[in-house]
Each structure stands twice: as structure tokens, then as C-alpha cells.
N, C-alpha and C. Protein backbone atom coordinates (compact mmCIF):
# COMPACT_ATOMS: atom_id res chain seq x y z
N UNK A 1 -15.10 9.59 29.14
CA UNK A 1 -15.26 8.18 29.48
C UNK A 1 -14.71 7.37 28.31
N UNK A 2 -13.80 6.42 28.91
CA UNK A 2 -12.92 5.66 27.78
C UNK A 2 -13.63 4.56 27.20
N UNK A 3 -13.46 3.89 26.60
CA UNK A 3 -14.46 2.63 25.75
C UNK A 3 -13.79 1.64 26.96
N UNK A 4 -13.35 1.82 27.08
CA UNK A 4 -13.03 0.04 28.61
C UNK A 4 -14.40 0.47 29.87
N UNK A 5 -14.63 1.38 29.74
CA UNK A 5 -15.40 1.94 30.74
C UNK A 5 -16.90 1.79 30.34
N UNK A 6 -17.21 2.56 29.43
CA UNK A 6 -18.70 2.10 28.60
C UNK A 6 -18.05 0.47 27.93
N UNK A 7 -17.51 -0.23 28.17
CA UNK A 7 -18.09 -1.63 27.94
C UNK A 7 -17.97 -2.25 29.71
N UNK A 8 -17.65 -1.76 30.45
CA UNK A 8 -17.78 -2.05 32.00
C UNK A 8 -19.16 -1.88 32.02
N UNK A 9 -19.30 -0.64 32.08
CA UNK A 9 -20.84 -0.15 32.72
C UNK A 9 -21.79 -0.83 31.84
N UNK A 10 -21.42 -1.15 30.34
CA UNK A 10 -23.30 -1.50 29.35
C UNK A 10 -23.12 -3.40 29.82
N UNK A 11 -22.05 -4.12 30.57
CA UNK A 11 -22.16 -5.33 31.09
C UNK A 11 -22.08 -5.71 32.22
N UNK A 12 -23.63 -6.59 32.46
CA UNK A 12 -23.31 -6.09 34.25
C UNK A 12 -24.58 -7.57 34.19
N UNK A 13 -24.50 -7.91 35.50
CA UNK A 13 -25.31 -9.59 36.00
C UNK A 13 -26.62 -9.35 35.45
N UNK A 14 -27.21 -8.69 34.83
CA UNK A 14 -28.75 -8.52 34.56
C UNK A 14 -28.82 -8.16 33.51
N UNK A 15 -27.63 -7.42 32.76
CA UNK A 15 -27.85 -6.67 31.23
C UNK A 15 -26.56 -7.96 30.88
N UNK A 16 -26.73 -8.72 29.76
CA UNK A 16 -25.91 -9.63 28.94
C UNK A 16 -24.87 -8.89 28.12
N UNK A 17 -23.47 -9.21 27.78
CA UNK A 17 -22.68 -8.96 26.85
C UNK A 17 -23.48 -9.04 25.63
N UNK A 18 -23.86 -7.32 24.40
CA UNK A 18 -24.42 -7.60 23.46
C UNK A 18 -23.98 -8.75 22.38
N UNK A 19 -24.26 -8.99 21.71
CA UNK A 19 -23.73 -10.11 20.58
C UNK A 19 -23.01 -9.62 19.67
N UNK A 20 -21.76 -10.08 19.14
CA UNK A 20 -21.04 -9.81 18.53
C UNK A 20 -21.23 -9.37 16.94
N UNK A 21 -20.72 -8.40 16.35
CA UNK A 21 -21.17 -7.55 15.14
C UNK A 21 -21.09 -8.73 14.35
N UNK A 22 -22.36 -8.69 13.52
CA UNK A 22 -22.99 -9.24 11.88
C UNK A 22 -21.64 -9.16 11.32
N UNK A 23 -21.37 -9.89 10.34
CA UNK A 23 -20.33 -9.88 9.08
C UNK A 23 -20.88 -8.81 8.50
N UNK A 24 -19.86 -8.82 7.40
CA UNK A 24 -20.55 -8.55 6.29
C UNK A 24 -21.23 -8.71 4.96
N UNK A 25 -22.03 -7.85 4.79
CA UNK A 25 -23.26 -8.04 3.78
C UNK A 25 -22.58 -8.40 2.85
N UNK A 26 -23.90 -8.52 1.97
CA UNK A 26 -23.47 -8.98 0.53
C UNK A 26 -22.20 -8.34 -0.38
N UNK A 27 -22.89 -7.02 -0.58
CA UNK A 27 -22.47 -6.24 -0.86
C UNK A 27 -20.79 -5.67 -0.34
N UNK A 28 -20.36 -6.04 0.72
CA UNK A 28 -19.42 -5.70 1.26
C UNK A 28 -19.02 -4.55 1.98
N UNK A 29 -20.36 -4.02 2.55
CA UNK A 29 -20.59 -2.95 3.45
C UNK A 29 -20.51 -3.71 4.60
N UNK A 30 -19.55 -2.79 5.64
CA UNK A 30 -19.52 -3.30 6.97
C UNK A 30 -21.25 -2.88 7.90
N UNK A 31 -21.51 -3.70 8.71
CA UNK A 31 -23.17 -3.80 8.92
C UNK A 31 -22.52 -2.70 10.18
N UNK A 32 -21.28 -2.94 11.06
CA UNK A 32 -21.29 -2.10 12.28
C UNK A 32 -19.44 -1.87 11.75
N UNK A 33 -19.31 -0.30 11.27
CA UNK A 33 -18.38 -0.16 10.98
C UNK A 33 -17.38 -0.12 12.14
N UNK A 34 -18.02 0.52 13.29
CA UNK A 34 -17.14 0.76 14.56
C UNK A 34 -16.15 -0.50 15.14
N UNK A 35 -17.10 -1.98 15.48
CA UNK A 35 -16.74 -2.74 15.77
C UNK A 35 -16.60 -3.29 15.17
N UNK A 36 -15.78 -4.82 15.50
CA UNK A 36 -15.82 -6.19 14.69
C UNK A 36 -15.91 -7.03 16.25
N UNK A 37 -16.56 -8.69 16.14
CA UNK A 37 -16.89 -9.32 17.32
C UNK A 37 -16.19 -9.25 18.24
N UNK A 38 -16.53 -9.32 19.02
CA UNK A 38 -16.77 -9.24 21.06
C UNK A 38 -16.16 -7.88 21.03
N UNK A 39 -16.50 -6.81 20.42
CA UNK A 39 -17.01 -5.79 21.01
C UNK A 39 -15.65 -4.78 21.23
N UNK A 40 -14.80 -5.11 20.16
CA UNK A 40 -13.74 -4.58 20.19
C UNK A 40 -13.19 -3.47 19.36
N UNK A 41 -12.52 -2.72 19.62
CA UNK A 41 -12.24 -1.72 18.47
C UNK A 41 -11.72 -2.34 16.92
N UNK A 42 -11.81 -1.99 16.37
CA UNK A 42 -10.82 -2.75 14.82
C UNK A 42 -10.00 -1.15 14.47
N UNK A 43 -8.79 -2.16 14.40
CA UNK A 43 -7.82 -0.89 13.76
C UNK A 43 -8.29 -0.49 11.92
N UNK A 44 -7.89 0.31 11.66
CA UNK A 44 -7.99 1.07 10.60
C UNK A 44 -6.89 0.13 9.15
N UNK A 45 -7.73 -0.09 8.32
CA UNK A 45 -7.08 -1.21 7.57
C UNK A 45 -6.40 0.10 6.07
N UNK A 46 -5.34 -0.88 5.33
CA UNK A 46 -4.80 0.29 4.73
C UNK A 46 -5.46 0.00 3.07
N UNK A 47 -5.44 1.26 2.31
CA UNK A 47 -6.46 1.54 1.05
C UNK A 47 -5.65 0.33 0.15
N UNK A 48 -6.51 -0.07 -0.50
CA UNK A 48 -6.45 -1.22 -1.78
C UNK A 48 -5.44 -0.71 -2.78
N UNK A 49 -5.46 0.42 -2.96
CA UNK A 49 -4.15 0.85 -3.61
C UNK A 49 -4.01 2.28 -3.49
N UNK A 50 -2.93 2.31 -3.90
CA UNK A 50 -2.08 3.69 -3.23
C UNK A 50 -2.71 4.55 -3.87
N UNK A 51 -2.29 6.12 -3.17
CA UNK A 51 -3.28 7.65 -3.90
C UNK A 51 -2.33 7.96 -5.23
N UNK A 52 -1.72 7.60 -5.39
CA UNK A 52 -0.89 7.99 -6.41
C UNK A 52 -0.61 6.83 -7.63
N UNK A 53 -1.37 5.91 -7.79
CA UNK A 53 -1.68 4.34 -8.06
C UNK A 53 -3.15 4.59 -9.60
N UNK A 54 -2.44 5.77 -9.97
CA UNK A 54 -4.01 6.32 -11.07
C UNK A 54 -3.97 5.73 -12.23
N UNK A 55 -2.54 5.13 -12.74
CA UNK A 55 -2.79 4.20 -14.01
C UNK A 55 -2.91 2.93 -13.38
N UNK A 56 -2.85 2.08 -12.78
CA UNK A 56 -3.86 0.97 -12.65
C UNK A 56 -5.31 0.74 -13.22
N UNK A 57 -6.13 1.60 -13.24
CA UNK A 57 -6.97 1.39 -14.06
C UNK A 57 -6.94 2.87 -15.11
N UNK A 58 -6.12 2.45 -15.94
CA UNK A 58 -6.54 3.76 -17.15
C UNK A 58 -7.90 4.31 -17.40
N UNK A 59 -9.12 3.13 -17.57
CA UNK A 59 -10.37 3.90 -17.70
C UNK A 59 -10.78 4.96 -16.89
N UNK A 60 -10.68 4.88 -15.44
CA UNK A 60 -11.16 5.79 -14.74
C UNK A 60 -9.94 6.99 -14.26
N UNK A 61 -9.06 6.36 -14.63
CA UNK A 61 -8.12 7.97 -14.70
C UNK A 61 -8.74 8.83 -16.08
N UNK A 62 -8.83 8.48 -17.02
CA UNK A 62 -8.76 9.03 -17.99
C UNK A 62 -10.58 9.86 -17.68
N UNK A 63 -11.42 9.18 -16.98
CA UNK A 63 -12.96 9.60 -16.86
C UNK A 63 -12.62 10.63 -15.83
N UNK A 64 -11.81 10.30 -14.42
CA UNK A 64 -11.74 11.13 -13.45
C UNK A 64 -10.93 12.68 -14.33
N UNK A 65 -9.82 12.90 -15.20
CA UNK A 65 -9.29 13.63 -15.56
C UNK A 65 -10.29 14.53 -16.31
N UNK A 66 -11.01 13.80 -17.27
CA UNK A 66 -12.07 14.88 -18.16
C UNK A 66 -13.29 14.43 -17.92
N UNK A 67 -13.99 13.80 -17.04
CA UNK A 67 -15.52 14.25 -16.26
C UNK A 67 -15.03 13.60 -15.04
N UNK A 68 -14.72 14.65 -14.23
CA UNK A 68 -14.52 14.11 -12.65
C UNK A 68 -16.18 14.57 -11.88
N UNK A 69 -16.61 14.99 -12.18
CA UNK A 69 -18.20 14.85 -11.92
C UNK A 69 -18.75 13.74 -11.94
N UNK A 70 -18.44 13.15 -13.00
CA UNK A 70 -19.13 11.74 -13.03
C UNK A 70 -18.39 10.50 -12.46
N UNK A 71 -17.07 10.77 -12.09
CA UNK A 71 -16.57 10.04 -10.96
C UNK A 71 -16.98 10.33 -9.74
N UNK A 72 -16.85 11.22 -9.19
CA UNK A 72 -17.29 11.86 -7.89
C UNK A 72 -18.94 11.59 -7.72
N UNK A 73 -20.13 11.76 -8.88
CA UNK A 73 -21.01 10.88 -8.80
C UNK A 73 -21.22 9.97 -8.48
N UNK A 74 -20.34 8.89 -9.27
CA UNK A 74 -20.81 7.27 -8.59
C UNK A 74 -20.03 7.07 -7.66
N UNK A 75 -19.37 7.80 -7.62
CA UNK A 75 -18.48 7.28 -5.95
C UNK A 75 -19.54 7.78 -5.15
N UNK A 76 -20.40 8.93 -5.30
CA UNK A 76 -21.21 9.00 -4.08
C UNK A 76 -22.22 8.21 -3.93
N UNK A 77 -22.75 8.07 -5.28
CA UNK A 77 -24.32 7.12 -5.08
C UNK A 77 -23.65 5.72 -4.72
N UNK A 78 -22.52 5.47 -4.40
CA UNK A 78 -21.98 3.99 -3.52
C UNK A 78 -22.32 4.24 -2.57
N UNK A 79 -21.19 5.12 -1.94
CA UNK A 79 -21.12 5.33 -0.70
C UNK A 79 -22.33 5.97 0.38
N UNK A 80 -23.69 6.90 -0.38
CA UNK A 80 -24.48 7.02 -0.18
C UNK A 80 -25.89 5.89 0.03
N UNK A 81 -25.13 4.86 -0.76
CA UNK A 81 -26.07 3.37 -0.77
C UNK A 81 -27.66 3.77 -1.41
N UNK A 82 -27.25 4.59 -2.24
CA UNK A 82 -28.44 4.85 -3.17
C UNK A 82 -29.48 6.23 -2.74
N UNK A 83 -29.05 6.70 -2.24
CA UNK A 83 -30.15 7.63 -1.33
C UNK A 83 -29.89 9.15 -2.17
N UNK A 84 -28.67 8.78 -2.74
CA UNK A 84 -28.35 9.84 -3.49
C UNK A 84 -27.96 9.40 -5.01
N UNK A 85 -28.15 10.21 -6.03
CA UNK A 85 -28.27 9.85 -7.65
C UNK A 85 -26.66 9.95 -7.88
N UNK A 86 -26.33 9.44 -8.73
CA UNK A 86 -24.74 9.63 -9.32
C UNK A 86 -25.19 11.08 -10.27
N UNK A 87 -26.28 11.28 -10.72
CA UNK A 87 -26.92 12.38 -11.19
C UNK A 87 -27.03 13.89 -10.47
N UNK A 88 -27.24 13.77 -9.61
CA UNK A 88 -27.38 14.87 -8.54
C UNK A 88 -26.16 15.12 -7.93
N UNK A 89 -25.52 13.95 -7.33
CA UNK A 89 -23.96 14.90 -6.60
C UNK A 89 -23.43 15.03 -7.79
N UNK A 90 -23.81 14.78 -8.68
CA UNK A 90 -22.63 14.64 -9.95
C UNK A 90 -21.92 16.47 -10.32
N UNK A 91 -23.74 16.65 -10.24
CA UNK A 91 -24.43 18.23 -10.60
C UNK A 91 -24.04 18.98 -9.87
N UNK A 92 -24.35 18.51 -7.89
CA UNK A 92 -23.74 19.30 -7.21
C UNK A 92 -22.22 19.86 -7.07
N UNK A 93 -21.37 18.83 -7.29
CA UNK A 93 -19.86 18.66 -7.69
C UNK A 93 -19.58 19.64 -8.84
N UNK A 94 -19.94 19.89 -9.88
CA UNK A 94 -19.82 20.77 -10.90
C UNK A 94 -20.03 22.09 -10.89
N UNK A 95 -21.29 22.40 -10.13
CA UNK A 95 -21.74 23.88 -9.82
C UNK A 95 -20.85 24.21 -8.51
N UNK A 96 -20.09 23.63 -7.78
CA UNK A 96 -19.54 23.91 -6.84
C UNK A 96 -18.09 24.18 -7.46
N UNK A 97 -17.50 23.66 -8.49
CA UNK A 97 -16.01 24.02 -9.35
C UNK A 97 -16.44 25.28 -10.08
N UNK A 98 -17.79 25.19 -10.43
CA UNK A 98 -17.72 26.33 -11.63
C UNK A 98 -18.21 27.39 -10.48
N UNK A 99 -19.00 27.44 -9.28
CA UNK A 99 -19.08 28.58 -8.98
C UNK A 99 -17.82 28.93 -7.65
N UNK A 100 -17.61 27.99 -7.06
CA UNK A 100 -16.72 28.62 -5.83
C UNK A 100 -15.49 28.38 -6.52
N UNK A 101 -15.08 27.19 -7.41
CA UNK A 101 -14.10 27.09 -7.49
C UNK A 101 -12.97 25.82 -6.90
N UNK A 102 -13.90 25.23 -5.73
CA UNK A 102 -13.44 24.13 -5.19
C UNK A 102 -14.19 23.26 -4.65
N UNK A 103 -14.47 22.36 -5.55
CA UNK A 103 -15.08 20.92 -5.23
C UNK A 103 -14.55 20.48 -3.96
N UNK A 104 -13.47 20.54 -4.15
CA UNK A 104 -12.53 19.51 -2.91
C UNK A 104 -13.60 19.07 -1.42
N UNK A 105 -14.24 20.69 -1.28
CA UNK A 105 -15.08 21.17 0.32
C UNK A 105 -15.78 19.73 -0.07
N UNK A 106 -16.36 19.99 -1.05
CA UNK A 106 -17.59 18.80 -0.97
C UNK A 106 -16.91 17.18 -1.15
N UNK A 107 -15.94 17.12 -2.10
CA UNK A 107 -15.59 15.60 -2.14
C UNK A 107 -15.33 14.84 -1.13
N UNK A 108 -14.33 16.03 -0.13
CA UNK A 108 -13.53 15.16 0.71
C UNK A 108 -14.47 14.41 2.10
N UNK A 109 -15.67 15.00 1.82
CA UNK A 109 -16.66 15.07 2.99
C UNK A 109 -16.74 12.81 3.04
N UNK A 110 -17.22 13.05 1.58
CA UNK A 110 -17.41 11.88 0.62
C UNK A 110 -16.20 10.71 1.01
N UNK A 111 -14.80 11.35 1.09
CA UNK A 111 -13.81 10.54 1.24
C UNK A 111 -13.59 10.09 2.91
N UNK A 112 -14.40 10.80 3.65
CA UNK A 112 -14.23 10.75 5.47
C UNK A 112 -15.63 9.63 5.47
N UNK A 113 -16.45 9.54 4.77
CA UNK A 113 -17.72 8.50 4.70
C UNK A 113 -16.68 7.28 4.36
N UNK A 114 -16.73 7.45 3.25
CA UNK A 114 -16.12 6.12 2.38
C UNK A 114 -15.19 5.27 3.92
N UNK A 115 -14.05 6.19 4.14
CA UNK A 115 -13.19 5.71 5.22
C UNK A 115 -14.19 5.11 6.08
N UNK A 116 -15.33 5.68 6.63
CA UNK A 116 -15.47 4.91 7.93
C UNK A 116 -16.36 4.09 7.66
N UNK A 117 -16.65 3.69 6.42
CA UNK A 117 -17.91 2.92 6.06
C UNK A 117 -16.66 1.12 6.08
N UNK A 118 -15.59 1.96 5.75
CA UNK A 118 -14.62 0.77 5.33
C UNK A 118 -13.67 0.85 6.47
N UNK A 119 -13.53 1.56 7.33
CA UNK A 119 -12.67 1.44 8.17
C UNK A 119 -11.03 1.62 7.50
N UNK A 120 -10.64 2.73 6.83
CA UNK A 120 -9.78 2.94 5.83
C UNK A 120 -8.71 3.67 6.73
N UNK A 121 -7.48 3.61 6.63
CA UNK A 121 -6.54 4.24 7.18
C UNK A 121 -7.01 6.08 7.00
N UNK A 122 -6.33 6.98 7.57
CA UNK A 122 -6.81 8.57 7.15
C UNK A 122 -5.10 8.84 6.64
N UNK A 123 -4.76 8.28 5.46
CA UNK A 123 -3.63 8.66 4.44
C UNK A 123 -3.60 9.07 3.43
N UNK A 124 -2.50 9.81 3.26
CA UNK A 124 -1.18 10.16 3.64
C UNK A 124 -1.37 11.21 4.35
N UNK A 125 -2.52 11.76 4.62
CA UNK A 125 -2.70 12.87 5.40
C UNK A 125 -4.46 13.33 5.83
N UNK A 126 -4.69 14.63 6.09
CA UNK A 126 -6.33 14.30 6.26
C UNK A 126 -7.08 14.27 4.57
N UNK A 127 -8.15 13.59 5.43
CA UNK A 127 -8.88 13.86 3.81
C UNK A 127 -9.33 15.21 3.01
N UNK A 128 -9.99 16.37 3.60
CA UNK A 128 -9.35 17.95 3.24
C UNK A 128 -8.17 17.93 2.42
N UNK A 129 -7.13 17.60 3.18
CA UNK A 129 -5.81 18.02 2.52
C UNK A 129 -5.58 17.40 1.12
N UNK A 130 -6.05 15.71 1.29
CA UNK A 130 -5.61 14.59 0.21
C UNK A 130 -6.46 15.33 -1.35
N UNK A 131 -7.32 16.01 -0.82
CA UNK A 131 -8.66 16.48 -2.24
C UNK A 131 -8.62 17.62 -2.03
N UNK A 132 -7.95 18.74 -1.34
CA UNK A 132 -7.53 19.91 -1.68
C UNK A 132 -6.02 19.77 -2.64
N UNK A 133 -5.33 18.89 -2.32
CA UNK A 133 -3.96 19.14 -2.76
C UNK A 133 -3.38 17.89 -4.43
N UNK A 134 -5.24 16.96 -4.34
CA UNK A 134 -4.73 15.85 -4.92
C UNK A 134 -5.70 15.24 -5.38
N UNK A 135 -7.18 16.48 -5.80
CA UNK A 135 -8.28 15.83 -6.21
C UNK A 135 -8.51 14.81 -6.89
N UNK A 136 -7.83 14.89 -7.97
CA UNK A 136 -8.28 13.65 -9.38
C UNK A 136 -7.76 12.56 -8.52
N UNK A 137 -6.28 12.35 -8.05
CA UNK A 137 -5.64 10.94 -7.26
C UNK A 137 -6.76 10.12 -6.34
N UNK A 138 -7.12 11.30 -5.25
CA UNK A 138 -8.00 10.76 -4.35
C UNK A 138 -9.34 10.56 -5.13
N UNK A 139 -10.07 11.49 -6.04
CA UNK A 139 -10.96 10.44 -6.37
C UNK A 139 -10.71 9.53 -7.14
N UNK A 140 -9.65 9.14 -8.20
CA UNK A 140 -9.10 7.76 -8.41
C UNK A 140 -9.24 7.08 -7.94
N UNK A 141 -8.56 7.47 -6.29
CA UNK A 141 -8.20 6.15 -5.49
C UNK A 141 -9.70 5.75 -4.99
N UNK A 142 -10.57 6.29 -4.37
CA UNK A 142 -11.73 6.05 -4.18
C UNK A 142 -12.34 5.16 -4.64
N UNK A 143 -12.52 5.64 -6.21
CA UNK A 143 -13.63 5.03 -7.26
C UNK A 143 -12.80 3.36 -7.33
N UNK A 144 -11.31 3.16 -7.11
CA UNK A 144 -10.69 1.68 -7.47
C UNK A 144 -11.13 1.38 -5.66
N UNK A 145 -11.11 1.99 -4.88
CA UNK A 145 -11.10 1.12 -4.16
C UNK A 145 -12.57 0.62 -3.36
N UNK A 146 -13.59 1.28 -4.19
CA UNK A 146 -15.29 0.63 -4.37
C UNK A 146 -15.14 -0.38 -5.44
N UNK A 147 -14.14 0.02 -6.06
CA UNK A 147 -14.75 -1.25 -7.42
C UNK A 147 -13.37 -2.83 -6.83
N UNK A 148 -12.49 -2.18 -6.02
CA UNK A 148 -11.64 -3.26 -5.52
C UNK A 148 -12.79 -4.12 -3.91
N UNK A 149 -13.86 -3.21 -3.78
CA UNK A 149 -15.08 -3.71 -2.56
C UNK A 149 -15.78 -4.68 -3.49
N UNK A 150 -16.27 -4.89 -4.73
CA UNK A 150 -16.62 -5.45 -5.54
C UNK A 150 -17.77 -5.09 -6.34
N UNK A 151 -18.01 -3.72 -6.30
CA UNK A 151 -19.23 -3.04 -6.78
C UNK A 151 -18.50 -2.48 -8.17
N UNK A 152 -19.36 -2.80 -9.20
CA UNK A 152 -19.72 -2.19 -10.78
C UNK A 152 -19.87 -0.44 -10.76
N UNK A 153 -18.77 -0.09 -10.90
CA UNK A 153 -19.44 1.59 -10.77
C UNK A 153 -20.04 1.83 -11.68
N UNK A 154 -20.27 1.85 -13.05
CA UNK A 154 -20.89 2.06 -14.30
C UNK A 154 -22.52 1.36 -13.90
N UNK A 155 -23.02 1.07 -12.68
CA UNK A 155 -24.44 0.17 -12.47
C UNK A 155 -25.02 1.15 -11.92
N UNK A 156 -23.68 1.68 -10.87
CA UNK A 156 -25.06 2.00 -9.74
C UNK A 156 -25.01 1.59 -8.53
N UNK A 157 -25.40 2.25 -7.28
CA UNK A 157 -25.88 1.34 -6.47
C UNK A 157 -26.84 0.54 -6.75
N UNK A 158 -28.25 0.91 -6.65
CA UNK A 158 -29.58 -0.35 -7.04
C UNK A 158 -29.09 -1.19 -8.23
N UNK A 159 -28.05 -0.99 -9.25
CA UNK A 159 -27.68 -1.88 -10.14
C UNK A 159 -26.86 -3.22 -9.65
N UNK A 160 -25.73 -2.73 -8.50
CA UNK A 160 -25.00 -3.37 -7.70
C UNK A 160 -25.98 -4.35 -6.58
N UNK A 161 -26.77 -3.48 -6.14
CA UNK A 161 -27.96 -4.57 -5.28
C UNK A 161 -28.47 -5.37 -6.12
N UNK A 162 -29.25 -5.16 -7.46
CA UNK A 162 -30.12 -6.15 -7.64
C UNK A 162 -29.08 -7.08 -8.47
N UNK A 163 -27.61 -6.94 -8.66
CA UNK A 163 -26.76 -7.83 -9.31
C UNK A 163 -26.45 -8.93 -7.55
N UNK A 164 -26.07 -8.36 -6.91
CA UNK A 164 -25.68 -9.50 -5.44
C UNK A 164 -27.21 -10.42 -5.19
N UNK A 165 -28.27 -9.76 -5.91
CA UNK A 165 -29.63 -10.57 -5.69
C UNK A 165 -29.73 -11.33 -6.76
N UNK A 166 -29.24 -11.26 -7.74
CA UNK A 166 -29.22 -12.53 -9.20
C UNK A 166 -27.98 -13.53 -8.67
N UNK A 167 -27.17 -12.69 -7.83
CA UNK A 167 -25.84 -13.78 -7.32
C UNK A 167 -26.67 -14.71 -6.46
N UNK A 168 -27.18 -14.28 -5.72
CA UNK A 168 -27.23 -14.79 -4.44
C UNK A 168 -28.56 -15.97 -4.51
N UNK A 169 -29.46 -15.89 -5.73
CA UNK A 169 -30.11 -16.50 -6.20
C UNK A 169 -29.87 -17.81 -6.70
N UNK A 170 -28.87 -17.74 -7.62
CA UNK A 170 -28.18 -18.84 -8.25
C UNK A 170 -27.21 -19.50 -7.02
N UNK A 171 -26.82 -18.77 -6.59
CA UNK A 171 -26.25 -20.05 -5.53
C UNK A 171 -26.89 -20.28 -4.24
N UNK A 172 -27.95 -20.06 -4.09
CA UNK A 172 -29.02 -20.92 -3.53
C UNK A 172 -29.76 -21.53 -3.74
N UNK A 173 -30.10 -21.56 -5.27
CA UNK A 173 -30.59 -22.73 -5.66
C UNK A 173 -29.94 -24.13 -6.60
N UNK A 174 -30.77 -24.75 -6.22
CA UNK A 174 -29.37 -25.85 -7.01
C UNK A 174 -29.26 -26.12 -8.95
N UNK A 175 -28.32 -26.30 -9.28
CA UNK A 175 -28.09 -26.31 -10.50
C UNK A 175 -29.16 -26.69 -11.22
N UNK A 176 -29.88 -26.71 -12.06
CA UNK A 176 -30.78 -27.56 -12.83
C UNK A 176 -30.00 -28.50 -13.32
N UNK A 177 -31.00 -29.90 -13.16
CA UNK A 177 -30.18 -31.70 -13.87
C UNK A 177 -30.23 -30.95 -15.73
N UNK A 178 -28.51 -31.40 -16.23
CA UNK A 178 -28.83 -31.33 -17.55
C UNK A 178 -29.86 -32.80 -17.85
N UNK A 179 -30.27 -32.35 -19.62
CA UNK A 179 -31.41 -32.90 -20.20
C UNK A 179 -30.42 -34.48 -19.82
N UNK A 180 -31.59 -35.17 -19.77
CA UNK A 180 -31.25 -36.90 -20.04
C UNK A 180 -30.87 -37.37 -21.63
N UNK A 181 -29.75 -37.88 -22.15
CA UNK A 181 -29.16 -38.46 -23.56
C UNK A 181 -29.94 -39.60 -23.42
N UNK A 182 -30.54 -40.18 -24.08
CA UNK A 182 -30.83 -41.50 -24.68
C UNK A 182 -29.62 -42.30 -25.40
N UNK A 183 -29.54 -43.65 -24.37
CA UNK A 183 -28.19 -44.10 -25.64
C UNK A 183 -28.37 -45.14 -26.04
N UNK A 184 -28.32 -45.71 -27.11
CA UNK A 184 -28.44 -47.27 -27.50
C UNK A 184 -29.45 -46.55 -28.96
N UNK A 185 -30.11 -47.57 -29.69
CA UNK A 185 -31.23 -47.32 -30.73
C UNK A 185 -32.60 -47.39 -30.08
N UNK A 186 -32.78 -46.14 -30.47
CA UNK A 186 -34.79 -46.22 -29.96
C UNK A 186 -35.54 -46.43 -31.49
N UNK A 187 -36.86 -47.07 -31.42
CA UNK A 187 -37.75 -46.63 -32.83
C UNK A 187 -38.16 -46.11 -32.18
């Protein structure tokens, strides 16, 4: 059954057209990755920068090259939205190079989330292939293109939440009046 079909059948004189998908959050997580309003497919948008794009940010090439654990960490505790430690996949990621030999199984799992959380093109090829054939690049590209979503990787997720909650604070409330100058001579 094609999607023209399940949106035939879920709208009908008694059941209403559902309401069109939430924006997005603060944070810049899509709330309904599938759709965007009235209920339509959204095509697949293309990555913030290219897989092969690793000096653009020197810091995290140079972190992904000699602790790619701890890249592959906070890329997960993003994309995991906290449920998981940058500590723990970090760990898992490591015992999986040192004992099987290939992280990739586990990263790329990470890189098929990320995509559909963002609705990311599946380039230059599958994600398997991109982190079997191109680990450090793809997690490069990853980690720039959470921090090109606008999240602090060095925070955290809960660091990244409770920073959009100090944002979101200040510009809802209104400026405080600066102090009043006195001008002329007072005794």
C-alpha cells in the first residue's frame, strides 16, 4: 500500500485531515522526521559539507584521527538525545576496534540515525560502505554536521539542552531598563 493510499483511507467525512507536522525544536531536531506540513513526503536534503571536507574544521579532524572514540561518542550522545553517555558508546566503539577489529558495524548504525533524524541524503553511497571504506571522513562529516545543526559537541547533549534553555530565557524576557543617570547638580 502506497502513501497516496494510506493518506486516502486515514481521511475520510468523520476522521479530519491530521494537522500538519510541528517545526522544529529548539534544538533543531526535526519533531516528525518523516513528514513536513500537509502531510507530505520531504525529499532528502544534502549534508552541510562534503565526506571528504575534514580540514574545515582542523580540531575535530585532528580528535577524530587520534581519539575517534571520543568523536564517535559525542556524535552518539547527540544523536541519541542523551539516553546514551558520550562515555559509554565511546567505550563501546573502542572494545569493538580492539576486539573485532571494526567499529565501522557499530558507527554506521549511528550514521543511518543521524540521516533520518535530519532527513540527510544516503551519500556517496550506503552508510556501511561510507564507514567501512571511510571511517574517520564520515565521522568527521557527522560530528561538523551536528555542530553545523547548532549543537556544542564538547557539552553534551543535556549541556546543549540546558544552553537552548538559558537562550530561550533571555529572549523571552525583556531586557532589564539600564540604571537611571542623574544629570544636572544634585546636593
Amino acid at each position: 500500500m502506497g502513501m497516496a493510499e494510506l493518506q486516502k483511507e486515514s481521511v475520510t467525512p468523520d476522521r479530519p485531515a491530521p494537522p500538519s507536522a510541528p517545526p522544529l525544536t529548539a534544538t533543531g531536531i526535526p519533531v516528525d522526521p518523516l513528514m513536513i506540513s500537509n502531510n507530505t513526503p520531504h525529499s532528502p536534503v544534502p549534508w552541510s559539507t562534503g565526506l571528504c571536507n575534514c580540514c574545515e574544521d582542523v580540531s575535530s579532524c585532528c580528535l577524530t584521527c587520534w581519539c575517534p572514540c571520543v568523536t564517535f561518542g559525542r556524535i552518539a550522545e547527540i544523536v541519541d538525545r542523551g539516553s546514551t553517555s558520550c562515555g559509554v558508546s565511546g567505550t563501546i566503539y573502542s572494545l569493538m576496534l580492539c576486539l573485532v577489529g571494526c567499529s565501522c558495524l557499530y558507527s554506521c548504525f549511528y550514521r543511518s540515525k543521524l540521516r533520518g533524524q535530519y532527513l540527510l541524503e544516503e551519500r556517496p553511497c550506503t552508510d556501511c560502505c561510507v564507514h567501512f571504506c571511510c571511517e574517520e571522513c564520515a565521522l568527521c562529516q557527522e560530528y561538523r554536521q551536528l555542530q553545523n545543526q547548532g549543537f556544542d559537541m564538547s557539552i553534551g547533549w543535556h549541556g546543549n539542552v540546558e544552553r537552548q534553555k538559558r537562550l530561550a530565557a533571555t529572549m523571552a524576557s525583556p531586557s532589564p531598563l539600564p540604571p537611571q543617570l542623574q544629570t544636572g547638580m544634585t546636593r
